[in-house]
C-alpha atoms as a PDB file:
ATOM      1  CA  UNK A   1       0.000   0.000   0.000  1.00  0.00           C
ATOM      2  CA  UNK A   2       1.333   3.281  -1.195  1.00  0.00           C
ATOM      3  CA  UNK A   3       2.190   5.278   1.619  1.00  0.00           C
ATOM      4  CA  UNK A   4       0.322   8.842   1.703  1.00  0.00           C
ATOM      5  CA  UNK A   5       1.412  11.402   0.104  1.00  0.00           C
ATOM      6  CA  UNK A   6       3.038  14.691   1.376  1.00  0.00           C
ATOM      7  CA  UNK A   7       0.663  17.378   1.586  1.00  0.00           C
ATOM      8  CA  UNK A   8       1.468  21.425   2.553  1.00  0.00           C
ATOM      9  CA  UNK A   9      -1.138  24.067   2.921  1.00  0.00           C
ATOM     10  CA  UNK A  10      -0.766  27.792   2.147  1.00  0.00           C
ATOM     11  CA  UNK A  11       0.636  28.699   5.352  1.00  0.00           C
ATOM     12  CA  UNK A  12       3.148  25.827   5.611  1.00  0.00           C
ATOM     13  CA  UNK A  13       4.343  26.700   2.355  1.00  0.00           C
ATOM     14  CA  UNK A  14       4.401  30.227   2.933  1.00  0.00           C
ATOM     15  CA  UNK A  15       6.515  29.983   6.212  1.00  0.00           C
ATOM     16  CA  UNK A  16       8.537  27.861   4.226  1.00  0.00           C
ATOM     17  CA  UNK A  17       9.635  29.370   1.454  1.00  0.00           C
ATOM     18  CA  UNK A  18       9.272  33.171   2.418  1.00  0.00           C
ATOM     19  CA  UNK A  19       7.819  36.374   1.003  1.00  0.00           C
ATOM     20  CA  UNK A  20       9.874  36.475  -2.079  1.00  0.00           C
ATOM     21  CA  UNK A  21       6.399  35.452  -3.653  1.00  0.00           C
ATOM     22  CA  UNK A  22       3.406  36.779  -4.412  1.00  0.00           C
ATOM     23  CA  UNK A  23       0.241  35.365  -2.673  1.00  0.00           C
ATOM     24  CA  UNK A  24      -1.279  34.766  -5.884  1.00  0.00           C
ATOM     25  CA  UNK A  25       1.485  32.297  -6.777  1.00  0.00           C
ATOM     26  CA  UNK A  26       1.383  30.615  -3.799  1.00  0.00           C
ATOM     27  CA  UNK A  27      -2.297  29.718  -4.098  1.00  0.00           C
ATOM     28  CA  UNK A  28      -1.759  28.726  -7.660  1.00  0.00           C
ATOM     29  CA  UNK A  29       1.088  26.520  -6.803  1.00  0.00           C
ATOM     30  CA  UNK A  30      -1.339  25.213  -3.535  1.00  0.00           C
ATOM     31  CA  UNK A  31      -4.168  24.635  -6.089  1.00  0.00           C
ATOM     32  CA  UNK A  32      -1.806  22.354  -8.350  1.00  0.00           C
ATOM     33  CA  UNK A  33      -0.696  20.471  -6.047  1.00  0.00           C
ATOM     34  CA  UNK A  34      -4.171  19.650  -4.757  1.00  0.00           C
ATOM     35  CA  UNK A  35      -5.184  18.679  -7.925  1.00  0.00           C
ATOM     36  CA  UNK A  36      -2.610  16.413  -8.815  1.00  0.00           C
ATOM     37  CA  UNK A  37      -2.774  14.665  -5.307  1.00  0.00           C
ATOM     38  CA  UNK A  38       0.139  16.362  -3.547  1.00  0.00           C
ATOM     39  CA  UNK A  39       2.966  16.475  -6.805  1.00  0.00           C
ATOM     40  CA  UNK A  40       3.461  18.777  -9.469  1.00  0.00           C
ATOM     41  CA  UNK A  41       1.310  17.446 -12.751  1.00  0.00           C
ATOM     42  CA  UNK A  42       4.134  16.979 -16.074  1.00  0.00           C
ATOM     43  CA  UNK A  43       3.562  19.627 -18.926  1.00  0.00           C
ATOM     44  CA  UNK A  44       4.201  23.340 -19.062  1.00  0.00           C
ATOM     45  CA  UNK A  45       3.965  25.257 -15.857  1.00  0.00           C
ATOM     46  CA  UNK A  46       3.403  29.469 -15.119  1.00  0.00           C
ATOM     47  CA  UNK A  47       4.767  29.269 -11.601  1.00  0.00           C
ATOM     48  CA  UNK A  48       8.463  30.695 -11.305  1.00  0.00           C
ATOM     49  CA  UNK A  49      11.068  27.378 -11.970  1.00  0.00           C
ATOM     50  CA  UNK A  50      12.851  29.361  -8.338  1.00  0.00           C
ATOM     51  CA  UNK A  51       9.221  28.585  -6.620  1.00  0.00           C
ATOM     52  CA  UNK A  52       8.606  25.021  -7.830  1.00  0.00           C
ATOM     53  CA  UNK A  53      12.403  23.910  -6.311  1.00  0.00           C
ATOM     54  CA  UNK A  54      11.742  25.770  -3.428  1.00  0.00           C
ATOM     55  CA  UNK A  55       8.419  23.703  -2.508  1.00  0.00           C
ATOM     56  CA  UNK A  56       9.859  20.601  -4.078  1.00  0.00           C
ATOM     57  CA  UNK A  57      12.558  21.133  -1.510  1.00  0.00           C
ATOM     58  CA  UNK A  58      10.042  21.628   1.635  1.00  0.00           C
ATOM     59  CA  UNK A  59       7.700  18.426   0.089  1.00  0.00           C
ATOM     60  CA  UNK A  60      10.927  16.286   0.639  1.00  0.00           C
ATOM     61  CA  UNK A  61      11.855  18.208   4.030  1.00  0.00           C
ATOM     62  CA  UNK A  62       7.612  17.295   4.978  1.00  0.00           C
ATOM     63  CA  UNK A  63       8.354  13.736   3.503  1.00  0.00           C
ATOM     64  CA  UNK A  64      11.620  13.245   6.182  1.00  0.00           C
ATOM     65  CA  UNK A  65       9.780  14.148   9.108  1.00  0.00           C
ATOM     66  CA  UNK A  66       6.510  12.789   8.362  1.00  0.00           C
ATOM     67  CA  UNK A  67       8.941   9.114   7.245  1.00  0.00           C
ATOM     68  CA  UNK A  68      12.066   9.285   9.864  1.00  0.00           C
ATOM     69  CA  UNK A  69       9.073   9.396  12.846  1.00  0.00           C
ATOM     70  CA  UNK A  70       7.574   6.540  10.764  1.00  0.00           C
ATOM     71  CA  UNK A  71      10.637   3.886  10.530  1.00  0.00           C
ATOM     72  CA  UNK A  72      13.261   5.342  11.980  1.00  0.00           C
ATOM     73  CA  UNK A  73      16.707   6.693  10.656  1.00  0.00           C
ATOM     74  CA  UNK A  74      18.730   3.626   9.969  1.00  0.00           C
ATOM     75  CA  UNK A  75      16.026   1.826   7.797  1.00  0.00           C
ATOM     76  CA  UNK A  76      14.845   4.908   6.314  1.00  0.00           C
ATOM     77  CA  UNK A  77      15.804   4.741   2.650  1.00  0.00           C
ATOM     78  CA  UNK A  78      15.983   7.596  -0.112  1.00  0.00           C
ATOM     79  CA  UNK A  79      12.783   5.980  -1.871  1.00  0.00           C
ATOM     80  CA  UNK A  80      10.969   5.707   1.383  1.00  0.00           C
ATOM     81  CA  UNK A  81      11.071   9.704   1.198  1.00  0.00           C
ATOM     82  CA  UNK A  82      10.323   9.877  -2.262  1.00  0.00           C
ATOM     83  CA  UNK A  83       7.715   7.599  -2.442  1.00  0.00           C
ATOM     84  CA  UNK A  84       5.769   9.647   0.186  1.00  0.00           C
ATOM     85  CA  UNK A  85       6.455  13.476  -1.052  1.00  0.00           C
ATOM     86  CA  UNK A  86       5.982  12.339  -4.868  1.00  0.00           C
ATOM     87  CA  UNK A  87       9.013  13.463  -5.890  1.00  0.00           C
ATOM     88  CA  UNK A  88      11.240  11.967  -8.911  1.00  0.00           C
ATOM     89  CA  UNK A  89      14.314  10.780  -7.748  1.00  0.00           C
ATOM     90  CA  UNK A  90      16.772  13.177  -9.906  1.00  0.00           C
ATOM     91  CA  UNK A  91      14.331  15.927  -8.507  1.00  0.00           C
ATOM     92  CA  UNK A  92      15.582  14.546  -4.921  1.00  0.00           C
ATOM     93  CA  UNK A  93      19.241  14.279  -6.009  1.00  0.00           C
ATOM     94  CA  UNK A  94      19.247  18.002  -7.176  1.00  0.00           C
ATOM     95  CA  UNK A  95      18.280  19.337  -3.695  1.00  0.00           C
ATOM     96  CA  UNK A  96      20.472  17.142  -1.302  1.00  0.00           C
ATOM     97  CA  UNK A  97      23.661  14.745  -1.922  1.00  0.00           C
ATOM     98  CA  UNK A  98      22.075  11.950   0.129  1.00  0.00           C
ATOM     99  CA  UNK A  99      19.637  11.091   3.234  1.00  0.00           C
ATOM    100  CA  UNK A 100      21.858  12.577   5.600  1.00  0.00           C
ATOM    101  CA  UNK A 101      21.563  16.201   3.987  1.00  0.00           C
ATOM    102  CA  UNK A 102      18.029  15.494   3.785  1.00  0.00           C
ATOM    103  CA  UNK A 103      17.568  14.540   7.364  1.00  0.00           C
ATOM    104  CA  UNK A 104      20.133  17.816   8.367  1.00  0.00           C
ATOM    105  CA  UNK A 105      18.322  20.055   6.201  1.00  0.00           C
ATOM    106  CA  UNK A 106      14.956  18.534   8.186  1.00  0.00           C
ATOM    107  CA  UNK A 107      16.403  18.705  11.747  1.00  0.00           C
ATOM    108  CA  UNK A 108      17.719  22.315  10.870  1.00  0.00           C
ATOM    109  CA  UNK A 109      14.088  23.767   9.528  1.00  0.00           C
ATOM    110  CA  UNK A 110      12.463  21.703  13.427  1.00  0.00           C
ATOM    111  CA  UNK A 111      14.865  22.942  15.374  1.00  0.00           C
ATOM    112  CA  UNK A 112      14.698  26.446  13.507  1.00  0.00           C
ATOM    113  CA  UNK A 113      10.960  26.501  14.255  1.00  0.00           C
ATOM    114  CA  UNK A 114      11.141  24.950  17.536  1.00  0.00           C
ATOM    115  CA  UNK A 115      13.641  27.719  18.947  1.00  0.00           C
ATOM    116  CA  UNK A 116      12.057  30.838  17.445  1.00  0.00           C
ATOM    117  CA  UNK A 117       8.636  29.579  19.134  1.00  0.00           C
ATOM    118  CA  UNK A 118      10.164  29.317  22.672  1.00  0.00           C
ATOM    119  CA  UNK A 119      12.284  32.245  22.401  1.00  0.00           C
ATOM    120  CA  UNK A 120       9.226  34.127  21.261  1.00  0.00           C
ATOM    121  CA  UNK A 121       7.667  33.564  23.921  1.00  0.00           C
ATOM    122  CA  UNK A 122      10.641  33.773  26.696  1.00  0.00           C
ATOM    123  CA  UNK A 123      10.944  36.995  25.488  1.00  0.00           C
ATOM    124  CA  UNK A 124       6.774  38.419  25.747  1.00  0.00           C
ATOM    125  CA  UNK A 125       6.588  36.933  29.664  1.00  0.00           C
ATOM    126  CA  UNK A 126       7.594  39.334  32.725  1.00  0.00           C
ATOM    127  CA  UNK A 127      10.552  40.841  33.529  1.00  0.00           C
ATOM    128  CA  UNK A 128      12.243  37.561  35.876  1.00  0.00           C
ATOM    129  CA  UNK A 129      13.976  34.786  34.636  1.00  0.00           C
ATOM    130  CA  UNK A 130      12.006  32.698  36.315  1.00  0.00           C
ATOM    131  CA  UNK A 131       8.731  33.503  34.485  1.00  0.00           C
ATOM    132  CA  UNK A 132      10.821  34.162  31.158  1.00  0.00           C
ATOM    133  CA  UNK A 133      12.098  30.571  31.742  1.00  0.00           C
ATOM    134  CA  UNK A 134       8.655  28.972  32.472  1.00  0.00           C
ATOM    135  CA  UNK A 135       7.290  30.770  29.533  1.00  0.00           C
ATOM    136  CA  UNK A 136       9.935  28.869  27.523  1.00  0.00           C
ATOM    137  CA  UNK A 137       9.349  25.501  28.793  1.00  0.00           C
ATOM    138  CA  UNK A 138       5.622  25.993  28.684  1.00  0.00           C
ATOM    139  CA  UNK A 139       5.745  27.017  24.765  1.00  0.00           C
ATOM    140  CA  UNK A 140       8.018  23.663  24.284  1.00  0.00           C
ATOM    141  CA  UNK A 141       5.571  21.524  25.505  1.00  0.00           C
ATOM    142  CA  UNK A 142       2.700  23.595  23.511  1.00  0.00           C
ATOM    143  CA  UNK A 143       4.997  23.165  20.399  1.00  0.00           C
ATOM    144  CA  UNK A 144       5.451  19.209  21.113  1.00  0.00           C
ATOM    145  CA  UNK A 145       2.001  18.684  21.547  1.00  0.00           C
ATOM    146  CA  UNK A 146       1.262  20.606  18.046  1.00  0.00           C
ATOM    147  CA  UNK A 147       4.074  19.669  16.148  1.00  0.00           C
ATOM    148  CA  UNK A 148       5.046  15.467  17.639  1.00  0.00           C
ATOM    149  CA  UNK A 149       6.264  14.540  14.580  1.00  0.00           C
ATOM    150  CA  UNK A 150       8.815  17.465  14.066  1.00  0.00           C
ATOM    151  CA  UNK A 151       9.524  17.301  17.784  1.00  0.00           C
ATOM    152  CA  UNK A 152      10.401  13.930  17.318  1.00  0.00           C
ATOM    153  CA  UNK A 153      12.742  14.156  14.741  1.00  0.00           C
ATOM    154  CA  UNK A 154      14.786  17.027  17.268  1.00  0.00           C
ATOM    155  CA  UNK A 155      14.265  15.111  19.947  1.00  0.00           C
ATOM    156  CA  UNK A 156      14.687  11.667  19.270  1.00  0.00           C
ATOM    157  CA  UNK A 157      15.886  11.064  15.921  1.00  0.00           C
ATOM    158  CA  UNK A 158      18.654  12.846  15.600  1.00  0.00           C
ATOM    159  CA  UNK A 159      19.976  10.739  18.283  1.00  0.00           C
ATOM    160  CA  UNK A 160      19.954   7.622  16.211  1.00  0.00           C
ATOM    161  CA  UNK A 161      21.391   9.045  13.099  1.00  0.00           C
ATOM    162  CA  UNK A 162      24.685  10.341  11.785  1.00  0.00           C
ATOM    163  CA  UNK A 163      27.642  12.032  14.086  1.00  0.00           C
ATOM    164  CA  UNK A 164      26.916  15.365  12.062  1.00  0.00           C
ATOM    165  CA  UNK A 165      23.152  14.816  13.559  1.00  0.00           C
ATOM    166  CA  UNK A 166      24.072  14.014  17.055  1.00  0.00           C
ATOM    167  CA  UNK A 167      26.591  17.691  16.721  1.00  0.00           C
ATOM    168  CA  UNK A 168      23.085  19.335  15.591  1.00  0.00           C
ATOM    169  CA  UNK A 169      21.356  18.083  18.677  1.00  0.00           C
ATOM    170  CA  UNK A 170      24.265  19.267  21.044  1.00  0.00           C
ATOM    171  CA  UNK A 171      24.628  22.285  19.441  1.00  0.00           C
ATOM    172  CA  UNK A 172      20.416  22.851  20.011  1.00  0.00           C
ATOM    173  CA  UNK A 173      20.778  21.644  23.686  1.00  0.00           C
ATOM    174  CA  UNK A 174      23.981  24.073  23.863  1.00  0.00           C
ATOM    175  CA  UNK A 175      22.246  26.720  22.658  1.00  0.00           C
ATOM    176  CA  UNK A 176      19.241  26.537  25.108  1.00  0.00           C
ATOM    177  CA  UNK A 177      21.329  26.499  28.075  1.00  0.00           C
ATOM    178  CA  UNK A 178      23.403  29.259  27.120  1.00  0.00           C
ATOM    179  CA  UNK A 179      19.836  31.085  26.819  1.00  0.00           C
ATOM    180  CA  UNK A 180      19.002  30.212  30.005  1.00  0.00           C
ATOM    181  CA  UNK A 181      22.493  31.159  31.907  1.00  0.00           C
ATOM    182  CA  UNK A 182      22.237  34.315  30.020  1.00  0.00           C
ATOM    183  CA  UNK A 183      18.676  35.150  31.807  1.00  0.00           C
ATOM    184  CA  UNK A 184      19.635  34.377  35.232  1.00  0.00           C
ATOM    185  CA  UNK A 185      22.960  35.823  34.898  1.00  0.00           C
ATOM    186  CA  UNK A 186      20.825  39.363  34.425  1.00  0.00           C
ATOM    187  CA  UNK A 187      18.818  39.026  37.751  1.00  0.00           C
ATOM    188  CA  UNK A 188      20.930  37.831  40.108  1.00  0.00           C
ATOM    189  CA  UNK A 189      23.734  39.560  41.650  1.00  0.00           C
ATOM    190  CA  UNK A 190      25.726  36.360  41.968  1.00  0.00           C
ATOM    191  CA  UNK A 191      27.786  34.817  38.931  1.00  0.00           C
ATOM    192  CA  UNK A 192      25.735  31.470  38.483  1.00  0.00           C
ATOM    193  CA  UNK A 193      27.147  28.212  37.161  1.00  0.00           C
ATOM    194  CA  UNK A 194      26.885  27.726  33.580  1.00  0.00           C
ATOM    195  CA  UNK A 195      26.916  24.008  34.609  1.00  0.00           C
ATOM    196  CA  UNK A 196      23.605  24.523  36.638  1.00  0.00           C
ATOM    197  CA  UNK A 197      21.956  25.809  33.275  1.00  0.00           C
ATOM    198  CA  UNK A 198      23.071  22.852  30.866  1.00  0.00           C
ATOM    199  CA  UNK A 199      21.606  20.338  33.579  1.00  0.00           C
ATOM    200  CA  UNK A 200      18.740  22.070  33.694  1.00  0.00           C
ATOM    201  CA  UNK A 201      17.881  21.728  29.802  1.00  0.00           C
ATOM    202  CA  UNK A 202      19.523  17.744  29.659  1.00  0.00           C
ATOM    203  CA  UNK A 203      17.064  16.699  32.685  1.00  0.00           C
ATOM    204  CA  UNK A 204      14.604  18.466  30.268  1.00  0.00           C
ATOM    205  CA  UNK A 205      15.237  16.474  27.104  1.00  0.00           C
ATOM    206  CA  UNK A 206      15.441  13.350  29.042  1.00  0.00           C
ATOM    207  CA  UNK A 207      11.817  13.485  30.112  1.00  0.00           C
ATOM    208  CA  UNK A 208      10.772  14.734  26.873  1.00  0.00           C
ATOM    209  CA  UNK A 209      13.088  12.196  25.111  1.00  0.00           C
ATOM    210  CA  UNK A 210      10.821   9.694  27.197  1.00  0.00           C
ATOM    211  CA  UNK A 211       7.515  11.171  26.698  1.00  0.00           C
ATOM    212  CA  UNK A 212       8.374  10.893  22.569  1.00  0.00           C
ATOM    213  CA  UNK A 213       9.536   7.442  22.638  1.00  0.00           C
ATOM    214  CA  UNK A 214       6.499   6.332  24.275  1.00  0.00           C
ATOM    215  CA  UNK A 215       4.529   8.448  22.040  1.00  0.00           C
ATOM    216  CA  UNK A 216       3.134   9.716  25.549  1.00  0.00           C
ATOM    217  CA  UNK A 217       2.256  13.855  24.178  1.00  0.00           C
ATOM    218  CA  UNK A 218      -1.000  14.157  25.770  1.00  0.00           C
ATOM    219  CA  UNK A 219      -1.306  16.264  28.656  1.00  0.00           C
ATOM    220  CA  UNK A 220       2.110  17.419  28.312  1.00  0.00           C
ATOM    221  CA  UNK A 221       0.974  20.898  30.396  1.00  0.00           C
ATOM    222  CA  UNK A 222       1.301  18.491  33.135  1.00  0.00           C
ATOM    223  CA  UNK A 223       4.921  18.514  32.926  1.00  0.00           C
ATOM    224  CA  UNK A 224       5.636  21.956  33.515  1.00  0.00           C
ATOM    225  CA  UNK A 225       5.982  22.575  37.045  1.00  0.00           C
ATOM    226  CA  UNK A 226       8.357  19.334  37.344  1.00  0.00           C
ATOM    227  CA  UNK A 227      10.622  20.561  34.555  1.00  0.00           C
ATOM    228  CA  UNK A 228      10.786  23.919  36.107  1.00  0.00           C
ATOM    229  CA  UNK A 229      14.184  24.188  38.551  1.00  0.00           C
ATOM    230  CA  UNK A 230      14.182  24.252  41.907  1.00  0.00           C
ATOM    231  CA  UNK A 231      15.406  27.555  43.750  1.00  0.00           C
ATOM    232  CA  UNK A 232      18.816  26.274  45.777  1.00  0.00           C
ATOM    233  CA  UNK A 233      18.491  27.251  49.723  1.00  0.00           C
ATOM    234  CA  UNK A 234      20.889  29.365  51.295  1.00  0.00           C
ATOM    235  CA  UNK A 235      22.760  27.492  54.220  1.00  0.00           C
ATOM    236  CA  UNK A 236      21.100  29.139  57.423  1.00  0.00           C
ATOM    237  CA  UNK A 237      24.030  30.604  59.365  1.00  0.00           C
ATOM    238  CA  UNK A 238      25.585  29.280  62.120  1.00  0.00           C
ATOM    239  CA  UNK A 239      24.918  30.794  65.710  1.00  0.00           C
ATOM    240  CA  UNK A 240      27.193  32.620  67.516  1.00  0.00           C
ATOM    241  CA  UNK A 241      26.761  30.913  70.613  1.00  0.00           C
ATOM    242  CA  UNK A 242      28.393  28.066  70.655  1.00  0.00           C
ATOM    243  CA  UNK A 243      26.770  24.718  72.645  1.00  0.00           C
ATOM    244  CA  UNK A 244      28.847  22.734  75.047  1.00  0.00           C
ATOM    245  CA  UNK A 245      28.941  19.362  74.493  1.00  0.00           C
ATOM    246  CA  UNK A 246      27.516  17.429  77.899  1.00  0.00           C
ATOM    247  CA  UNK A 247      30.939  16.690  78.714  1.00  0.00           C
ATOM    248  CA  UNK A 248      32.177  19.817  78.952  1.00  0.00           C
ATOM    249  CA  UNK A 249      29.274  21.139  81.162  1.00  0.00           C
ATOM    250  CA  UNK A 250      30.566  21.575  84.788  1.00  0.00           C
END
């Protein structure tokens, strides 16, 4: 049974592939697609050759997630992605050098919407870190919940694939905590340990990394106040009296 096939609305295609188009040709291109059940029909087109690569490209970026999520990296195959997004397979070969570009070029365009989404909305919460930072986490579950399948692929996927994918993933998780040092480092007066904030993001991605693998994303909400860190207490200081012990009591 064919596997079905890759289809982007308006929106997705207009986040994808930018402004540098006119709405008109976007719908036109939406509309031929549609009719030709998610692939560009043969014969003589009127949309700009620049626009049809550029949603040929996002169909076979659609076709990784929607197929990696499906099978997994290691028996994903070049026609497992083709046969889903419709695509020829010189079509694929002019876009990316092999699977591994393909998945990169995937991860990249998650991760890319992923990071805008909670930095977004870090950035419209109050004034502490601490609400700035439970903002964040709140918007990653909201985007996991929306988005599984591209979550997965972040999340879980890139794990399992190439070295180059595993140095994306790092590089994400790096990039979060430095975030996150970077806001507390502006309310407290103390230097705070950059260590602290890369913990705080890997206990993170473990539960999350969890939730995925068990395809557990309902309720994810749930998750917030556990995911949020917990304040450190100040050692109480010491007396100055000083007990006797019993023995030296006279």
């Amino acid at each position: 049974m064919a596997p079905e096939r890759i289809m982007l609305s308006r929106e997705k295609l207009a986040e994808a592939v930018g402004d540098r188009w006119s709405e008109a040709e976007l719908s036109e291109a939406v509309a031929l697609l549609t009719r030709a059940d998610g692939r560009f029909p043969a014969g003589v087109r009127t949309l700009p050759p620049d626009l049809v690569r550029a949603i040929q490209r996002e169909r076979l970026l659609a076709s990784m997630v929607k197929t990696v999520t499906e099978i997994g990296y290691n028996a994903l195959t070049v026609q497992n992605v083709l046969a889903r997004a419709g695509i020829s397979r010189p079509t694929f070969y002019e876009q990316f050098e092999d699977k591994e570009a393909c998945f990169l070029a995937a991860f990249d365009a998650c991760a890319t919407r992923m990071r805008k989404r909670v930095e977004a909305a870090a950035v419209e919460a109050g004034p502490g870190w601490r609400e700035q930072l439970r903002s964040g986490i709140a918007e990653l579950l909201r985007f996991i919940a929306a988005e599984p399948e591209e979550a997965r692929t972040v999340i879980v996927e890139a794990r399992a694939s190439t070295g180059a994918g595993l140095c994306r993933r790092d590089e994400l998780l790096d990039g979060f905590a430095e975030c996150i040092d970077s806001l507390i480092r502006k309310d407290l007066d103390e230097t705070p340990s950059a260590i602290a904030a890369a913990g705080v993001v890997g206990g993170i991605e473990s539960v999350l990394y969890a939730r995925l693998q068990r395809e557990e994303i309902d309720e994810l909400d749930e998750l917030l106040p556990s995911l949020m860190p917990t304040p450190a207490r100040r050692p109480r200081a010491r007396s100055s009296t000083t007990r006797r012990s019993p023995e030296g009591r006279r």
